[in-house]
N, C-alpha and C. Protein backbone atom coordinates (compact mmCIF):
# COMPACT_ATOMS: atom_id res chain seq x y z
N UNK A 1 -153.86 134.55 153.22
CA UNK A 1 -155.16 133.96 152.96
C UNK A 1 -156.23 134.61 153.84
N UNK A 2 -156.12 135.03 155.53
CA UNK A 2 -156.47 135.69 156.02
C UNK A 2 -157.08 136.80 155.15
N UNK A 3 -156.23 137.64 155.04
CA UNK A 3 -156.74 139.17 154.53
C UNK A 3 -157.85 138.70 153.29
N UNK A 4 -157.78 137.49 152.44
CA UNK A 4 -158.82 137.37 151.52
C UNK A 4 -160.06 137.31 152.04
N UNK A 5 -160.19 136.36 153.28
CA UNK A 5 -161.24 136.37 154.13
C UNK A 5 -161.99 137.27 154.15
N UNK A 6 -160.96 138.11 154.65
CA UNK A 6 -161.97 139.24 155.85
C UNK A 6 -162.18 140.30 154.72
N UNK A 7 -161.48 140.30 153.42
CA UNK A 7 -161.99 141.21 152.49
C UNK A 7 -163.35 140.45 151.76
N UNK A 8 -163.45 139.46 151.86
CA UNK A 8 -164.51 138.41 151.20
C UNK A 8 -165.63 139.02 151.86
N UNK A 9 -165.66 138.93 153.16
CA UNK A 9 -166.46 139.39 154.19
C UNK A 9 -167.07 140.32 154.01
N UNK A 10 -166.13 141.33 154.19
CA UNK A 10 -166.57 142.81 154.20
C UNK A 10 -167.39 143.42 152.84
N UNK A 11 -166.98 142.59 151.83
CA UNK A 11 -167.98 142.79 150.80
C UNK A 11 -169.29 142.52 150.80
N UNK A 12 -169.09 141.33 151.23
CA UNK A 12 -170.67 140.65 151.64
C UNK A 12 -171.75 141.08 152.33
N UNK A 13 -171.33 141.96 153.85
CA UNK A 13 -171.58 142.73 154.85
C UNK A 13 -171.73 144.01 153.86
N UNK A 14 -170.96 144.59 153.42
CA UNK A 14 -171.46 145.98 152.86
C UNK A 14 -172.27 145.70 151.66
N UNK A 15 -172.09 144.65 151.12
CA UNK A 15 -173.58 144.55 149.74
C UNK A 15 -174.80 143.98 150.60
N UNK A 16 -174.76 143.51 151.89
CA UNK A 16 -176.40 142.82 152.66
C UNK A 16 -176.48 144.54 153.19
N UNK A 17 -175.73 145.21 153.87
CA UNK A 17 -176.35 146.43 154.43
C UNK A 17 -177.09 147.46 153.30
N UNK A 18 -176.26 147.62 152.23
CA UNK A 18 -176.76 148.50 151.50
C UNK A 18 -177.73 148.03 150.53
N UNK A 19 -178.26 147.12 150.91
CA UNK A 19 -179.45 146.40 150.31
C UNK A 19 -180.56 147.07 151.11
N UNK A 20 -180.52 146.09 152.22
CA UNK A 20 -181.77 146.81 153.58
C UNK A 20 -181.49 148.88 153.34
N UNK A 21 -180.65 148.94 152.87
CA UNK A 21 -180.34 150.51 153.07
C UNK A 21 -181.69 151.24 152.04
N UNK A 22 -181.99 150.39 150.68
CA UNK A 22 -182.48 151.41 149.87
C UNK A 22 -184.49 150.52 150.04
N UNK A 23 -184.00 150.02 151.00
CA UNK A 23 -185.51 149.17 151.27
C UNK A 23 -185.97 150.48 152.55
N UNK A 24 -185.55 151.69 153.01
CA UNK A 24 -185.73 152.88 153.43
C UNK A 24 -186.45 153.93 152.89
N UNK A 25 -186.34 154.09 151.74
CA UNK A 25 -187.02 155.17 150.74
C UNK A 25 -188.49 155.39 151.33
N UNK A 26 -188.77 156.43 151.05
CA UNK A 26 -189.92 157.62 151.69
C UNK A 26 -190.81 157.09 150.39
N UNK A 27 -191.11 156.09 149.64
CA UNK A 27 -192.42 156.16 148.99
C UNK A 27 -192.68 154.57 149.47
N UNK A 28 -193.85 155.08 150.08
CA UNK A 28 -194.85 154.08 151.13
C UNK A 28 -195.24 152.36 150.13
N UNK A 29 -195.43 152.85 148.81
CA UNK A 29 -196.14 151.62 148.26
C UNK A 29 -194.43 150.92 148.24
N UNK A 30 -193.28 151.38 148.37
CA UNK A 30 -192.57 150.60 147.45
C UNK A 30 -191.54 150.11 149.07
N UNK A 31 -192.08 150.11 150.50
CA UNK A 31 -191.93 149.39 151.32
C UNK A 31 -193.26 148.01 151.11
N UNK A 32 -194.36 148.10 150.58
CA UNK A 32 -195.19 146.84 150.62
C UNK A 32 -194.85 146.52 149.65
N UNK A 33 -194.52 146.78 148.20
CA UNK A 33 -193.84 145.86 147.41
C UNK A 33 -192.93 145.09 147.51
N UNK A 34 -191.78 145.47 148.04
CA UNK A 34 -190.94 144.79 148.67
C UNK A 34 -190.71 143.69 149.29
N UNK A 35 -191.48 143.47 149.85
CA UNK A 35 -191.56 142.39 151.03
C UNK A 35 -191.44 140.81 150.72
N UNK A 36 -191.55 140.74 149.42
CA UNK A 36 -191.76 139.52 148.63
C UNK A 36 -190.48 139.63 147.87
N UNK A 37 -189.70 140.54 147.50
CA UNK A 37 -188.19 140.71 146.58
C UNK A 37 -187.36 140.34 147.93
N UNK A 38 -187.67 141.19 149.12
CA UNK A 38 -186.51 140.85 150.18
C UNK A 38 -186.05 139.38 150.51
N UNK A 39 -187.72 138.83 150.84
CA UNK A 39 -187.38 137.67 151.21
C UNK A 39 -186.50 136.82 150.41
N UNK A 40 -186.62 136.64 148.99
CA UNK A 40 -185.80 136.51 147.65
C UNK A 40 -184.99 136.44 147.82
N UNK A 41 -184.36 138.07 148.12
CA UNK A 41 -183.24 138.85 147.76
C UNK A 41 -182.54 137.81 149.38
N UNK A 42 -183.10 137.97 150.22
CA UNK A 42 -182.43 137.10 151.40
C UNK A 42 -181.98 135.72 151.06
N UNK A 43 -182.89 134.88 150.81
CA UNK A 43 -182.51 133.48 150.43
C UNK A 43 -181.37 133.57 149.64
N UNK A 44 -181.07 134.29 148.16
CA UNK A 44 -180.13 134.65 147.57
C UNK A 44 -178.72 134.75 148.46
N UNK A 45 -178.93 135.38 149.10
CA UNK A 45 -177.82 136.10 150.04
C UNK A 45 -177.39 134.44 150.96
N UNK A 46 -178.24 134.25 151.61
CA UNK A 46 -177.99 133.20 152.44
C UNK A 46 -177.60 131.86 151.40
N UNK A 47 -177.85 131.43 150.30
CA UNK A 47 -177.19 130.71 149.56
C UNK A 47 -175.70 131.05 149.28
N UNK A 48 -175.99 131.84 148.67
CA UNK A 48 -174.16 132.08 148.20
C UNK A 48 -173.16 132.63 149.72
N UNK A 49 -173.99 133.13 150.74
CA UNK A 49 -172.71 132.96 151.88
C UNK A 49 -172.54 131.23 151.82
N UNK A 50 -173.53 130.81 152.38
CA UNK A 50 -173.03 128.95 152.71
C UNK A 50 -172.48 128.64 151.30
N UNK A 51 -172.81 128.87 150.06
CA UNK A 51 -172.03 128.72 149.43
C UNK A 51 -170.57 128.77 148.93
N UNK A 52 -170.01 130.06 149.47
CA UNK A 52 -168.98 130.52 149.79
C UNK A 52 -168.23 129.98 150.96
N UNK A 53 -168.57 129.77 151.67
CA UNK A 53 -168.04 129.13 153.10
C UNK A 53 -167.65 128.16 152.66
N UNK A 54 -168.87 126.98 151.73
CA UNK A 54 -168.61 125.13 151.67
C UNK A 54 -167.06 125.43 150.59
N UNK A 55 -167.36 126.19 149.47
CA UNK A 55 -166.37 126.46 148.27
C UNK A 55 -164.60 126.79 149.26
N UNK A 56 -164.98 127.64 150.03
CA UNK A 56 -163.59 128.30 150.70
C UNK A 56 -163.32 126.94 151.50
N UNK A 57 -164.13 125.99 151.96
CA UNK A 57 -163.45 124.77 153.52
C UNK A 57 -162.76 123.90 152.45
N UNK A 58 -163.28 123.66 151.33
CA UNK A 58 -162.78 122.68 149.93
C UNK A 58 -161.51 123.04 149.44
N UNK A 59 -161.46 124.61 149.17
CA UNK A 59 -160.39 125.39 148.31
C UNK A 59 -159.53 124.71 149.70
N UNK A 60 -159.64 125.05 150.98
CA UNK A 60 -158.28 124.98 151.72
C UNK A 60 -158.37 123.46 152.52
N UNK A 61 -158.62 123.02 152.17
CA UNK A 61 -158.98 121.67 152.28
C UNK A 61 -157.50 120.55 151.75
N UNK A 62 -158.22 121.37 149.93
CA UNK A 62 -156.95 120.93 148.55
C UNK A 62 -156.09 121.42 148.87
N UNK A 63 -155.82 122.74 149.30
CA UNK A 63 -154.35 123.58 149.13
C UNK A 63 -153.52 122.92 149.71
């Protein structure tokens, strides 16, 4: 169950990095566009981790 974890994880961690990754790009207007999708794109992110967390304490909760 472990190893599901930490593979759960590591997905999560490498889809939040390579998010901020393409919020990098060399055309100037499309760092001020942004700024309003990130925050979004964050809340998103921060829902479905706590989401994931409450879902996983339940799953092993039942088991």
């Amino acid at each position: 169950m472990a190893v599901y974890i930490i593979l759960i994880l590591i997905i999560c961690i490498s889809a939040f990095l390579l998010t901020f990754q393409q919020l990098g790009r060399s055309d100037p207007n499309y760092r001020e566009e942004s700024k309003t999708q990130l925050k979004r794109l964050s809340m998103i992110y921060v829902v479905a981790i706590i989401g994931s967390v409450i879902a996983l304490v339940i799953y092993m909760s039942v088991s």
